[in-house]
Protein backbone atom coordinates (compact mmCIF):
# COMPACT_ATOMS: atom_id res chain seq x y z
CA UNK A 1 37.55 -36.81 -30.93
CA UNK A 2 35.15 -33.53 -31.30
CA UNK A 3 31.61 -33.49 -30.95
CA UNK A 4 29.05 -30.97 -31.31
CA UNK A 5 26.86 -32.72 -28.63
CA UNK A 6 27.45 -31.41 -25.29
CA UNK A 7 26.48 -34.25 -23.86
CA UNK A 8 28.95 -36.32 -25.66
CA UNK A 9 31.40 -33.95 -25.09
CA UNK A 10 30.98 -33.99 -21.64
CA UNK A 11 31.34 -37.97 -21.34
CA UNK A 12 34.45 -37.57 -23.49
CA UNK A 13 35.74 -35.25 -20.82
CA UNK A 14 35.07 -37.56 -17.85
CA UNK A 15 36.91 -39.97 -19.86
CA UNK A 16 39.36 -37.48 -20.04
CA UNK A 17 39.80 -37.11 -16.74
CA UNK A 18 39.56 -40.64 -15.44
CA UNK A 19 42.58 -41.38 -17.82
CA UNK A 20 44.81 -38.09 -16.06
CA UNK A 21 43.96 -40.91 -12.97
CA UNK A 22 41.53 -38.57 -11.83
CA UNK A 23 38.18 -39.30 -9.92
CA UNK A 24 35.77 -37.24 -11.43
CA UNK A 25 33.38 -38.09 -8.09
CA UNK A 26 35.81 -38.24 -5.10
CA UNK A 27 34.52 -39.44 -1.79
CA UNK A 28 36.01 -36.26 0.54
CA UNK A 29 36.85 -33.19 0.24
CA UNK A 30 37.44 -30.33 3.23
CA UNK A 31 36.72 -26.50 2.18
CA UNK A 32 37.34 -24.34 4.98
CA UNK A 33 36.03 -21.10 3.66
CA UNK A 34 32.70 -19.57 1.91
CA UNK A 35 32.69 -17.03 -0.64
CA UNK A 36 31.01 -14.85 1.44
CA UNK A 37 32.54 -14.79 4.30
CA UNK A 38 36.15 -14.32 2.18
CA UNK A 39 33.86 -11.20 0.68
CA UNK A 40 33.44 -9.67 3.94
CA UNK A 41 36.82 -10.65 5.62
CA UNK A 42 38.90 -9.14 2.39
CA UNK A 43 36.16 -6.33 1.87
CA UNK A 44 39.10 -3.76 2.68
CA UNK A 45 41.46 -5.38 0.76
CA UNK A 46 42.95 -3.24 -1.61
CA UNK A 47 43.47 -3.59 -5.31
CA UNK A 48 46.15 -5.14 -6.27
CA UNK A 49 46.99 -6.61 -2.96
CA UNK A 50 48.13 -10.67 -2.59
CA UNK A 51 48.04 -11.79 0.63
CA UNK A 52 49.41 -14.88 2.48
CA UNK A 53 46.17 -16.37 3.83
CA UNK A 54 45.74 -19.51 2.09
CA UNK A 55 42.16 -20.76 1.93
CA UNK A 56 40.56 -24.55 0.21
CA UNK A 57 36.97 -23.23 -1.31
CA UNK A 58 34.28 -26.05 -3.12
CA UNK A 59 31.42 -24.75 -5.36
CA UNK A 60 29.83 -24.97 -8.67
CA UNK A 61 31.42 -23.32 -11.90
CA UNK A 62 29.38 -20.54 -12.85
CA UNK A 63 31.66 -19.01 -15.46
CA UNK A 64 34.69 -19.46 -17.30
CA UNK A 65 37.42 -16.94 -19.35
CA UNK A 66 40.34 -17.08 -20.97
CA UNK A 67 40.35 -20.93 -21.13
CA UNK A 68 40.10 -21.46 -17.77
CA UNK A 69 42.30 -18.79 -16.01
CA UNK A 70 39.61 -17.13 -14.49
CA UNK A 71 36.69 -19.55 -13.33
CA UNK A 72 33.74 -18.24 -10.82
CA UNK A 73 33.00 -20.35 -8.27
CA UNK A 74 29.50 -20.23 -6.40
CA UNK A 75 28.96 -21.86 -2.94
CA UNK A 76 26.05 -21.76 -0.95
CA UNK A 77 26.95 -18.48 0.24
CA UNK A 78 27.65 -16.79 -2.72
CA UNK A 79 30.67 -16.37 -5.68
CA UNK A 80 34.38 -16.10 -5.51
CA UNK A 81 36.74 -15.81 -8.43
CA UNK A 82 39.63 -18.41 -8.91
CA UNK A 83 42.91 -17.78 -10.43
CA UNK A 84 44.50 -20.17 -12.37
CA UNK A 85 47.65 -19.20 -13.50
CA UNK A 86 50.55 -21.34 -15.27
CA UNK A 87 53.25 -19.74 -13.20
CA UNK A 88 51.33 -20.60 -9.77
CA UNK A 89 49.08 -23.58 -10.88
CA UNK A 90 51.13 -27.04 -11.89
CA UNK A 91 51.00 -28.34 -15.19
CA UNK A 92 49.22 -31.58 -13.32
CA UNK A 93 46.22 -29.29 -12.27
CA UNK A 94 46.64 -27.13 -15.75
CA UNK A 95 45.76 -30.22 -17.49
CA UNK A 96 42.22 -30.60 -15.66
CA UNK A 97 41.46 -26.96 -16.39
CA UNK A 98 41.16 -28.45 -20.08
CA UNK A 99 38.23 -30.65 -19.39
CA UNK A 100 36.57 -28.50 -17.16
CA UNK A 101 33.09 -27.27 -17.81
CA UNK A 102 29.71 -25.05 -16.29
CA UNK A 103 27.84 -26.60 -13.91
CA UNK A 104 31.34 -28.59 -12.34
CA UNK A 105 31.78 -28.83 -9.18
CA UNK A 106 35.58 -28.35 -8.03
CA UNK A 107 37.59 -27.67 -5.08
CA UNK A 108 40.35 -24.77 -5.18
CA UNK A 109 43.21 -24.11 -2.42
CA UNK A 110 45.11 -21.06 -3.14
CA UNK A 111 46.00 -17.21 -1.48
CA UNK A 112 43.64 -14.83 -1.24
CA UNK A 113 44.15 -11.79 -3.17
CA UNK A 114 42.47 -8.57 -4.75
CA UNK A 115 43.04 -8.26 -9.05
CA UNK A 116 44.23 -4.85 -10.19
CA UNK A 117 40.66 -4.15 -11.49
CA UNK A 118 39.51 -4.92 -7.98
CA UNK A 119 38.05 -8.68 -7.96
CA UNK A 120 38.32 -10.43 -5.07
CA UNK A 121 40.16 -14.18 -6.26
CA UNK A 122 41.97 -16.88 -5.07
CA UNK A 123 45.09 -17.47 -6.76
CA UNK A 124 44.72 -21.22 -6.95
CA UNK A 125 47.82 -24.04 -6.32
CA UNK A 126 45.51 -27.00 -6.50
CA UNK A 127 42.28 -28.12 -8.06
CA UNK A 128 40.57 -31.14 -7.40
CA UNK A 129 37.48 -32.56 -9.52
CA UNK A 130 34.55 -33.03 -7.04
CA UNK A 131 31.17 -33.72 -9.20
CA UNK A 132 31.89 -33.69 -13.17
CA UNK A 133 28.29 -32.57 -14.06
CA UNK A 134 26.80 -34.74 -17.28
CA UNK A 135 23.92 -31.89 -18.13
CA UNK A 136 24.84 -28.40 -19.26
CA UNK A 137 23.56 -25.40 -17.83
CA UNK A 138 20.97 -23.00 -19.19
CA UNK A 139 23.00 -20.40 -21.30
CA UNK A 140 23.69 -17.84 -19.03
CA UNK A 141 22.78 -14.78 -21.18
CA UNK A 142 19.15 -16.26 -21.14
CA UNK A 143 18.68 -17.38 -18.01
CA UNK A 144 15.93 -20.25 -17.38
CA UNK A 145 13.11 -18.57 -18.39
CA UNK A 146 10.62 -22.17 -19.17
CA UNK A 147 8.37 -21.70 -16.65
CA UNK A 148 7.53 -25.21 -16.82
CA UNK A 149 11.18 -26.20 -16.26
CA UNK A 150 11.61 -23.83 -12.95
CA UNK A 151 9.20 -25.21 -11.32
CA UNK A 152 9.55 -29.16 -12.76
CA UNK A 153 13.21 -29.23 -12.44
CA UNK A 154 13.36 -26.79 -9.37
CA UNK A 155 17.28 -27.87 -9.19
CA UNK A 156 18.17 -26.41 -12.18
CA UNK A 157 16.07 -23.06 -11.03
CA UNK A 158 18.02 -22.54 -7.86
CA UNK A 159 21.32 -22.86 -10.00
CA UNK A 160 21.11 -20.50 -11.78
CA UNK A 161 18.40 -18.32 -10.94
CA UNK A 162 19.56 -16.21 -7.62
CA UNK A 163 16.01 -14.67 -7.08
CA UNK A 164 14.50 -18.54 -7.19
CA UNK A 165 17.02 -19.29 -4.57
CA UNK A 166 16.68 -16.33 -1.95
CA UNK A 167 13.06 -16.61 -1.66
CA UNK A 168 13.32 -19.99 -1.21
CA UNK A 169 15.95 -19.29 1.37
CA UNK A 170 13.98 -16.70 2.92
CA UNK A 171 11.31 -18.47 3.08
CA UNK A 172 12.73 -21.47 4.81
CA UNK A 173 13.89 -19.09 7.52
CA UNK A 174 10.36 -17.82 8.12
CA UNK A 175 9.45 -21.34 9.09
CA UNK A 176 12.65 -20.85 11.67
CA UNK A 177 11.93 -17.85 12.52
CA UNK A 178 8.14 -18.76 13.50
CA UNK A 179 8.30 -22.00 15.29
CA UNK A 180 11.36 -19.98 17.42
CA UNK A 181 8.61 -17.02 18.18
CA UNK A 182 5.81 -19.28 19.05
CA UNK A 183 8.02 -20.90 21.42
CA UNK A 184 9.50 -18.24 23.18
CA UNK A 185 6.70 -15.72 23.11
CA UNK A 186 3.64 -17.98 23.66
CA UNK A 187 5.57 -20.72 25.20
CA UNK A 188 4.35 -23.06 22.68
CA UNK A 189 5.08 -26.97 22.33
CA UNK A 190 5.04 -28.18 18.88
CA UNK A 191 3.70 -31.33 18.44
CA UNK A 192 2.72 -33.60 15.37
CA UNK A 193 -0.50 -35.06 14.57
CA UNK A 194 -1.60 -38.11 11.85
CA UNK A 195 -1.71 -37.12 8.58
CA UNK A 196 -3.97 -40.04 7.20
CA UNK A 197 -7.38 -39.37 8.85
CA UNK A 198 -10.37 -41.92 9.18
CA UNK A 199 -12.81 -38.94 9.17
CA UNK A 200 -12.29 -35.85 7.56
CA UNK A 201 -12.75 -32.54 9.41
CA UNK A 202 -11.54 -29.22 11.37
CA UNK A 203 -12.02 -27.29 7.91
CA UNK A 204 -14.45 -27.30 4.94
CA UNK A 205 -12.64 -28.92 2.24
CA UNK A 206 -12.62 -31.46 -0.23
CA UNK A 207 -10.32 -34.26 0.72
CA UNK A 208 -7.66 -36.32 -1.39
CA UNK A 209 -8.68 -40.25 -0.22
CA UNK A 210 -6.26 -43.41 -0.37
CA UNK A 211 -6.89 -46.77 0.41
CA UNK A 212 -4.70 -48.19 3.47
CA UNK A 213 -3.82 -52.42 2.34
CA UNK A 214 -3.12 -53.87 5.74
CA UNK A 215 -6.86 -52.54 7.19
CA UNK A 216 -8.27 -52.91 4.00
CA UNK A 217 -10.13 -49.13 4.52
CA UNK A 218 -10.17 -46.03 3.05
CA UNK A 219 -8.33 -42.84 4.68
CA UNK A 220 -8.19 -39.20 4.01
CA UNK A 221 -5.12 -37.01 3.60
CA UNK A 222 -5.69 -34.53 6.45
CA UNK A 223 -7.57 -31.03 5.49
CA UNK A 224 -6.74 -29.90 9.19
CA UNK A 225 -4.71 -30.68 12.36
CA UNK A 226 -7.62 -28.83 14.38
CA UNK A 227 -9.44 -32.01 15.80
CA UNK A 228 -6.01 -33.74 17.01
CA UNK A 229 -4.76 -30.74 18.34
CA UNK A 230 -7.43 -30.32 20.51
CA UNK A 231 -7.91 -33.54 21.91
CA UNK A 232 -3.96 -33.10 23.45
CA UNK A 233 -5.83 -30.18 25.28
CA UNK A 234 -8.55 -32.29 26.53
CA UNK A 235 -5.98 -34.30 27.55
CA UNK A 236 -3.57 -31.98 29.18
CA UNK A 237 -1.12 -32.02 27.36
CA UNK A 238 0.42 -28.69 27.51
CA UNK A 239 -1.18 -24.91 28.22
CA UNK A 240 0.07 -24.04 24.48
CA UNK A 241 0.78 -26.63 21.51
CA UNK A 242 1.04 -25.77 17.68
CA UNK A 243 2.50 -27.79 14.74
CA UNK A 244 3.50 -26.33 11.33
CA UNK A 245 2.96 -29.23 8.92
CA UNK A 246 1.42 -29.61 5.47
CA UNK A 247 -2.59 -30.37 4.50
CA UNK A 248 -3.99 -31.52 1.32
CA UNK A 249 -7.30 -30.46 -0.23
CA UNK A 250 -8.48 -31.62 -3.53
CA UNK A 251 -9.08 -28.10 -4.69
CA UNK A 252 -8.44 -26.35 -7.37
CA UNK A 253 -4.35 -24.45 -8.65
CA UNK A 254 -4.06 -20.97 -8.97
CA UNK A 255 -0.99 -18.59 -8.00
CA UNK A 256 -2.79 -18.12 -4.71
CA UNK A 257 -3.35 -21.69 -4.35
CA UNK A 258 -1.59 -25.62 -4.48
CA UNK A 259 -3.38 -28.82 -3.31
CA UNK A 260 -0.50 -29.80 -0.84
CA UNK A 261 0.45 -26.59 1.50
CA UNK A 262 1.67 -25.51 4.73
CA UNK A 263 0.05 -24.13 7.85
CA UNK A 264 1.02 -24.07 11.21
CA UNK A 265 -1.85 -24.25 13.96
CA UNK A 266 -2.14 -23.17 17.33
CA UNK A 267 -3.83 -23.52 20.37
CA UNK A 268 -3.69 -22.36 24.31
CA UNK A 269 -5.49 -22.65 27.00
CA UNK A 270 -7.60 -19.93 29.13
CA UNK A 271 -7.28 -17.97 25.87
CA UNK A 272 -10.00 -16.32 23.64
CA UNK A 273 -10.55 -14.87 20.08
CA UNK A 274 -8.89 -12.07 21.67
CA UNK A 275 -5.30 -13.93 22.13
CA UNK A 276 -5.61 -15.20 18.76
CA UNK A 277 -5.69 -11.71 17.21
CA UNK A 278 -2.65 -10.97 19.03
CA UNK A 279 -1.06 -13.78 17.84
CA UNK A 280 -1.67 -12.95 14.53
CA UNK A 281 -0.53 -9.56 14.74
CA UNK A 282 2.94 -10.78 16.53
CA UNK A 283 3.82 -13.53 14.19
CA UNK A 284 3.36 -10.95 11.15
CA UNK A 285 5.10 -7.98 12.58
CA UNK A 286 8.14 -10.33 13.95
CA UNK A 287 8.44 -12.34 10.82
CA UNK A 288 8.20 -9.50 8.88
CA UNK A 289 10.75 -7.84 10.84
CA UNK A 290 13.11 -10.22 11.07
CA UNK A 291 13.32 -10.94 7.36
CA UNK A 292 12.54 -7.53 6.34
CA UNK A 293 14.17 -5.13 8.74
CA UNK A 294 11.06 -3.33 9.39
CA UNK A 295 7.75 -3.97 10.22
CA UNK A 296 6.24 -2.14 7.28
CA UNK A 297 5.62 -4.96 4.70
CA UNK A 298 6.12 -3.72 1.31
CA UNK A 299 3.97 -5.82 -1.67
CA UNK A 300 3.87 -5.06 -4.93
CA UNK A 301 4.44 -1.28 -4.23
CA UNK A 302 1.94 -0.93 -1.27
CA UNK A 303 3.43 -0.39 1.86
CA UNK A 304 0.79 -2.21 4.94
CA UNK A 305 2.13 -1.38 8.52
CA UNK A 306 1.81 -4.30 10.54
CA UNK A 307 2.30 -3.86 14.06
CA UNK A 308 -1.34 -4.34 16.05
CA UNK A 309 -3.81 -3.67 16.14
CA UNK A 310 -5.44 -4.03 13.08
CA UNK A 311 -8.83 -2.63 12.69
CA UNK A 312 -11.61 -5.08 13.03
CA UNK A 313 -14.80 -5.61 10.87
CA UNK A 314 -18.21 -7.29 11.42
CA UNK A 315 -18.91 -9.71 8.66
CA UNK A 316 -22.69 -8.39 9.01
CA UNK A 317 -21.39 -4.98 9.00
CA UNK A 318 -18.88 -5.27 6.09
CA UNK A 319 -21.42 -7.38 3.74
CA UNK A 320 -24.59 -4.29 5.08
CA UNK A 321 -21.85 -1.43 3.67
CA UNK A 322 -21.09 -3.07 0.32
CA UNK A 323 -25.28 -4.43 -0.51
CA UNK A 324 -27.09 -2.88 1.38
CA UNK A 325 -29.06 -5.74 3.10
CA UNK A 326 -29.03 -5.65 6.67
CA UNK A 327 -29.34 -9.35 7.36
CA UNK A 328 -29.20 -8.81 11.31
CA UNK A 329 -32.93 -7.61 10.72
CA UNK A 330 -33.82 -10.55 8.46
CA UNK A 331 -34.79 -13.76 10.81
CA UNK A 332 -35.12 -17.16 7.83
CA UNK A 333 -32.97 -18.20 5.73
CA UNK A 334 -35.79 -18.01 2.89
CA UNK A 335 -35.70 -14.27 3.55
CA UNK A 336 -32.25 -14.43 3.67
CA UNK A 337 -31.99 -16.13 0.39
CA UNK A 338 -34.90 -13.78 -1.29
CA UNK A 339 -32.54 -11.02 -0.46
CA UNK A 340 -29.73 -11.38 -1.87
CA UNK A 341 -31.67 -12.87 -5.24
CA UNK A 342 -33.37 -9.72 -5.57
CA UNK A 343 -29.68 -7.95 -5.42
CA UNK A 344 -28.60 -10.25 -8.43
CA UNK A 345 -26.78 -12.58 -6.58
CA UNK A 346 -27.32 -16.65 -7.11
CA UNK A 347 -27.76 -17.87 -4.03
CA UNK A 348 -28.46 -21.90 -3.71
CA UNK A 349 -31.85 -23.32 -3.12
CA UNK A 350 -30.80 -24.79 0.63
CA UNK A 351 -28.34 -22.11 1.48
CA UNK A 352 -28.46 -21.21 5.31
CA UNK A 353 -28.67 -17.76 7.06
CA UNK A 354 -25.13 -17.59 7.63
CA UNK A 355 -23.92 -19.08 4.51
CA UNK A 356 -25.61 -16.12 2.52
CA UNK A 357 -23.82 -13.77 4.46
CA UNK A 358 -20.69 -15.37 3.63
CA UNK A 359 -21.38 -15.85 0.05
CA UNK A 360 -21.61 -11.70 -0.27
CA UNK A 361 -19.08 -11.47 1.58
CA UNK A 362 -16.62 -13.16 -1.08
CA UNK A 363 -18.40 -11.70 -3.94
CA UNK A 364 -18.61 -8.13 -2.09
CA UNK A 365 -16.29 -7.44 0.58
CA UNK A 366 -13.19 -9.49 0.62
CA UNK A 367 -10.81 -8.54 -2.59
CA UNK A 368 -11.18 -4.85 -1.26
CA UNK A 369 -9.21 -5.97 2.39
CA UNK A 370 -6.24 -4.66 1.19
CA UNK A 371 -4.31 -3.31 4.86
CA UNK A 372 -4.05 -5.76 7.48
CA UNK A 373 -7.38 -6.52 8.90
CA UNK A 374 -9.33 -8.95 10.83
CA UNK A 375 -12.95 -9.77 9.97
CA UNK A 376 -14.95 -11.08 13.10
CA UNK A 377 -18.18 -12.07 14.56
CA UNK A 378 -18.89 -15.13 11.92
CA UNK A 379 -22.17 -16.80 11.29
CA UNK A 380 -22.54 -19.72 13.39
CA UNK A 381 -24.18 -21.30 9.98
CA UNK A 382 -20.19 -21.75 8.49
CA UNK A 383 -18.55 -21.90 12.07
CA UNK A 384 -19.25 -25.77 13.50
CA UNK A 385 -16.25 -25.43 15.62
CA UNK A 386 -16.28 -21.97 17.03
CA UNK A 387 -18.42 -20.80 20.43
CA UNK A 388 -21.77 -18.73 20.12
CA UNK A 389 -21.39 -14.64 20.95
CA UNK A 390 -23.15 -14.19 24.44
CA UNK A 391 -25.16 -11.20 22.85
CA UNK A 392 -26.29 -12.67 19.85
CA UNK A 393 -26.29 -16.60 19.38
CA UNK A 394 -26.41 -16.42 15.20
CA UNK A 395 -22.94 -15.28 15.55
CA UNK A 396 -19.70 -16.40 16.49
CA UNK A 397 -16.43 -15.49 18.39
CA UNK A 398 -14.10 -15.82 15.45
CA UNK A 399 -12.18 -13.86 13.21
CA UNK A 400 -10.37 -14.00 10.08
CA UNK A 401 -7.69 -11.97 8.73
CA UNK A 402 -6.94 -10.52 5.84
CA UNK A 403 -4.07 -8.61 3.90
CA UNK A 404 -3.83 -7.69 0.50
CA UNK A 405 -7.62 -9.53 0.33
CA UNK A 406 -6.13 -12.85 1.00
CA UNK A 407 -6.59 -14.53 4.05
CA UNK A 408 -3.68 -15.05 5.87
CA UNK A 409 -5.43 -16.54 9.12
CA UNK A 410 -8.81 -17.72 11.06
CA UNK A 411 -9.05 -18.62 14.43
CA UNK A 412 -11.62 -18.36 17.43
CA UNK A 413 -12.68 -18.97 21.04
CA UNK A 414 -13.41 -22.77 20.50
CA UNK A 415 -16.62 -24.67 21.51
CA UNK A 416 -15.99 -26.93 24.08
CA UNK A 417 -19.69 -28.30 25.06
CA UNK A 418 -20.10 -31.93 23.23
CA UNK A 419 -23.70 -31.50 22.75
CA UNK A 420 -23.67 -28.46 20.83
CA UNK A 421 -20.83 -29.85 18.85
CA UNK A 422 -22.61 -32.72 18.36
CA UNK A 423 -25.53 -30.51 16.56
CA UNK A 424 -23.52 -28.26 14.73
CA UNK A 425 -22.09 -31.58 12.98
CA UNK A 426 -25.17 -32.73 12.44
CA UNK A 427 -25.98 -29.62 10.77
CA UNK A 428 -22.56 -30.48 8.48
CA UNK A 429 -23.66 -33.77 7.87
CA UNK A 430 -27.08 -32.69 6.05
CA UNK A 431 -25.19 -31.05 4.37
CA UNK A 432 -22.91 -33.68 3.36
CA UNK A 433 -25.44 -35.97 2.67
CA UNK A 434 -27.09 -33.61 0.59
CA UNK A 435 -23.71 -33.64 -2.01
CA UNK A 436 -21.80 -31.11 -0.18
CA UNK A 437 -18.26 -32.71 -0.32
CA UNK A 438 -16.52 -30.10 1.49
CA UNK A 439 -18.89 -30.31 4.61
CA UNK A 440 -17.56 -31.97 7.99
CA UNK A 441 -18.12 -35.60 8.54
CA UNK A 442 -19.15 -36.74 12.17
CA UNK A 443 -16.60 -37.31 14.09
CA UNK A 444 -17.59 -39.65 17.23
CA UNK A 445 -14.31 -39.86 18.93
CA UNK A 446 -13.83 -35.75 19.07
CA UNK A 447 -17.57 -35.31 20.32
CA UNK A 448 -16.31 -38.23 22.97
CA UNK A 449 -12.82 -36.90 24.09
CA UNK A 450 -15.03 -33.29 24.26
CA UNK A 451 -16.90 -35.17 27.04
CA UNK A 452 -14.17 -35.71 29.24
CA UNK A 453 -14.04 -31.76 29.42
CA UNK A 454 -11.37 -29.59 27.62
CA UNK A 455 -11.08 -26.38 29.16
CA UNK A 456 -11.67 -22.99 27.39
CA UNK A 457 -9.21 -22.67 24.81
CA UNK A 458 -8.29 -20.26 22.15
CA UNK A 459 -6.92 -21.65 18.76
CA UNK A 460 -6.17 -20.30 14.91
CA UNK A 461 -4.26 -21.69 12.04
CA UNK A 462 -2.05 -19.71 9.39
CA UNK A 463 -1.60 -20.22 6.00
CA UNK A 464 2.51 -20.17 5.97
CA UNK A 465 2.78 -20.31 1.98
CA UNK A 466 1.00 -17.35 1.03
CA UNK A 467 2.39 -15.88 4.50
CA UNK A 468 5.38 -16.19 2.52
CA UNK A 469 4.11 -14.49 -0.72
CA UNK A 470 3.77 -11.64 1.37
CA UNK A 471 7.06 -11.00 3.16
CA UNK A 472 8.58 -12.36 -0.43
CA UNK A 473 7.12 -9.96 -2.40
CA UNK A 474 6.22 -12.06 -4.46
CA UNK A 475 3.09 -13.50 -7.09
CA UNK A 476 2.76 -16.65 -7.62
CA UNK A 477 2.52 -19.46 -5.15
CA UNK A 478 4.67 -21.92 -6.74
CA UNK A 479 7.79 -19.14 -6.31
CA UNK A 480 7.61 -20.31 -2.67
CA UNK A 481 7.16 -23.90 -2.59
CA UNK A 482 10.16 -25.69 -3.21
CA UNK A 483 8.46 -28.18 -5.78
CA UNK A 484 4.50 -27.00 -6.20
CA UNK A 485 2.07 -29.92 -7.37
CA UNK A 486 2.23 -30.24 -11.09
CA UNK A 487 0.52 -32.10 -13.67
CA UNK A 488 2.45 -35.24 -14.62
CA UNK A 489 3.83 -35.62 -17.42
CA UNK A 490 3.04 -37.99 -19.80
């Protein structure tokens, strides 16, 4: 029977096989050698040259010639060649090389040796059927180019799409690579906090909500870890915790942003603003060294140099340079508001101080932080959660920073006096109350366990996905994430 349906053909195949008394889907199988490491074992081998060193490899089929005799096959290390010859293969095994197709997954035991033309192989003596795939492969001239279908069916991407998979890959060892260095250089604990909140806070954001059965209430999917975090240091529970773990805000999609992401937070005791800038500055230059080799980062042709320190910029100062409005000389927010209007800028009718200052900022300032860079001395209008500078209380000690004009990271000396938290979320809840979804909520049991007395304390958070775009070189957000939030289909 023939059939121009690959599908088809493929089921006729498994029937194929399953009449040869062959289980397409066997429970075990044993390799005991990856491509790679046969590449650089054999890398002196010469051409020409058949060993005795007889070696079992698994992996996909990624190509096939001459019906068959030659078949690549990648692991998760990489690609070897297989061998299948009549004179060294048995007829048994020839006859499975006949319904054999891309995208199979077989095991091959056979001698290592080097082809005349210089192509490392195994000259294979058995082949066993491990997975017989029912889908076909892109066409491998083409590539999977569907956007849409790389990121929806991010299995097929990885196939056969090596860039897809080593960014992925190096961006899973980033992860490794960070939770090791927070542990060993700031002698870090990770910990894990509750991911359904009652009250939303540590960050302004707009929150996803679900309802929770058994307690018949509503929860939020967490915007921050910042408020859980620190009550383990009110409570004592180690001079340095941090966990890397995903947050959801119902915000918009762009390449620089998805609704479900990672970040890791940290925070440590005795520290200031101060340690958090060197934090920042270490995790960048190691990660970046580790998966680079160097610690200049190189994106999209500009080269950043990352070891500290970075140069630091007033907010103030930065917003003064790019409008001209000094707003350390203007006292109200009306005249802060006025300001700004008569610059061109559309400033809303209840916007604070602070939060004009801010607004410029993104409008003015921020897309032109291309080097590494830390912004500091906040507003304490968009800072509930950070402590007051000693020398001027309308600003705060924080700091954000910024590469490429993205920020990669905020953190601050953090306010540890319940009664001035307890105004500053006051101030959020006006705000909230007056339609501003993304402002804190009042949180009772944080102002509470801030009674008991947590000492002073340094913390900051990092935003590990477009972290990654960074050290990935790469543009789009969704290249990193194994499988970025999507619209469903219908």
């Amino acid at each position: 029977m023939s059939t121009t349906d690959p599908f088809e053909a493929r089921k006729v195949k498994l029937q194929n096989l399953r009449n040869l008394g062959v289980n397409p889907y066997p429970e075990k199988f044993s390799p005991n050698a990856k491509a790679k490491n046969l590449q650089d074992k054999y890398a002196e081998l010469t051409d020409g040259t058949e060993t005795t060193d007889e070696v079992i490899v698994a992996g996909r089929i990624m190509a096939m010639r001459n019906n068959g005799m030659f078949i690549d096959v990648m692991d998760t290390s990489g690609t070897i060649q297989v061998f299948c010859h009549k004179d060294s293969l048995p007829e048994k095994f020839q006859s499975i090389l006949d319904n054999l197709d891309l995208g199979d997954i077989i095991g091959a035991r056979g001698v290592i040796r080097r082809t005349p033309r210089g192509e490392l192989s195994i000259r294979c003596v058995e082949i066993t059927v491990l997975t017989k795939t029912m889908s076909p492969l892109p066409e491998k001239h083409h590539g999977l180019t569907d956007i849409e279908t790389r990121y929806r069916q991010r299995y097929i991407d990885l196939i056969v799409n090596e860039d897809s998979l080593n960014t992925l890959k190096k961006r899973a060892r980033m992860t490794d690579y960070l939770r090791r260095y927070l542990q060993e250089k700031w002698e870090g604990i990770e910990v894990e906090t509750p991911i359904l909140h009652a009250i939303h806070g540590g960050a302004a954001a707009e929150p996803f909500t679900t309802h929770h059965n058994a307690l018949d209430s509503q929860f939020y999917l967490r915007i921050a870890t910042e408020l859980h975090l620190k009550r383990l240091m009110v409570g004592g529970f180690n001079d340095c915790v941090f966990e890397i773990g995903r947050l959801f805000r119902n915000e918009g999609i762009s390449i620089k942003h998805n609704p479900e992401f990672t970040t890791f937070e940290l925070y440590k005791l005795y520290a200031t603003r101060e340690t958090m800038i060197a934090i920042v500055e270490g995790t960048v230059e190691h990660l970046n060294t580790k998966l680079n080799g160097s610690s200049i980062m190189t994106y999209q042709g500009q080269e950043f140099e990352t070891t500290g320190p970075w140069p630091r910029i007033s907010m103030p100062e930065a917003v003064k340079d790019k409008t001209g409005i000094d707003f350390m000389a203007i006292e109200t927010d009306e005249e802060a508001r006025k300001a700004a209007k008569d610059k061109g800028f559309k400033v809303p009718p209840r916007m604070r101080w602070g939060e004009v200052i801010n607004l410029l900022f993104e409008e003015t300032v921020e897309d032109t932080l291309s080097a590494p860079c830390h912004i500091i001395d906040h507003p304490l209008d968009i800072s509930p959660l950070s402590k007051q500078k000693d020398d001027e209380p309308r600003l705060t000690s924080r700091f954000e920073s910024f590469i490429n004009g993205w920020e990669v990271g905020n953190g601050f000396s953090e306010l540890n006096d319940p009664a001035e938290q307890r105004r500053r979320l006051e101030m959020q809840m006006e705000n909230y109350e007056a339609g501003d979804s993304e402002a804190h909520q009042m949180d009772e049991d944080f102002i509470t366990a801030l009674s008991f007395g947590m000492p002073p304390t340094g913390g900051l958070g990092m935003g590990l996905d477009r972290l990654a775009m960074l050290l990935t070189d790469t543009t789009n957000i969704r290249d990193v994430i194994n499988f970025p939030t999507l619209r469903p289909l219908k």
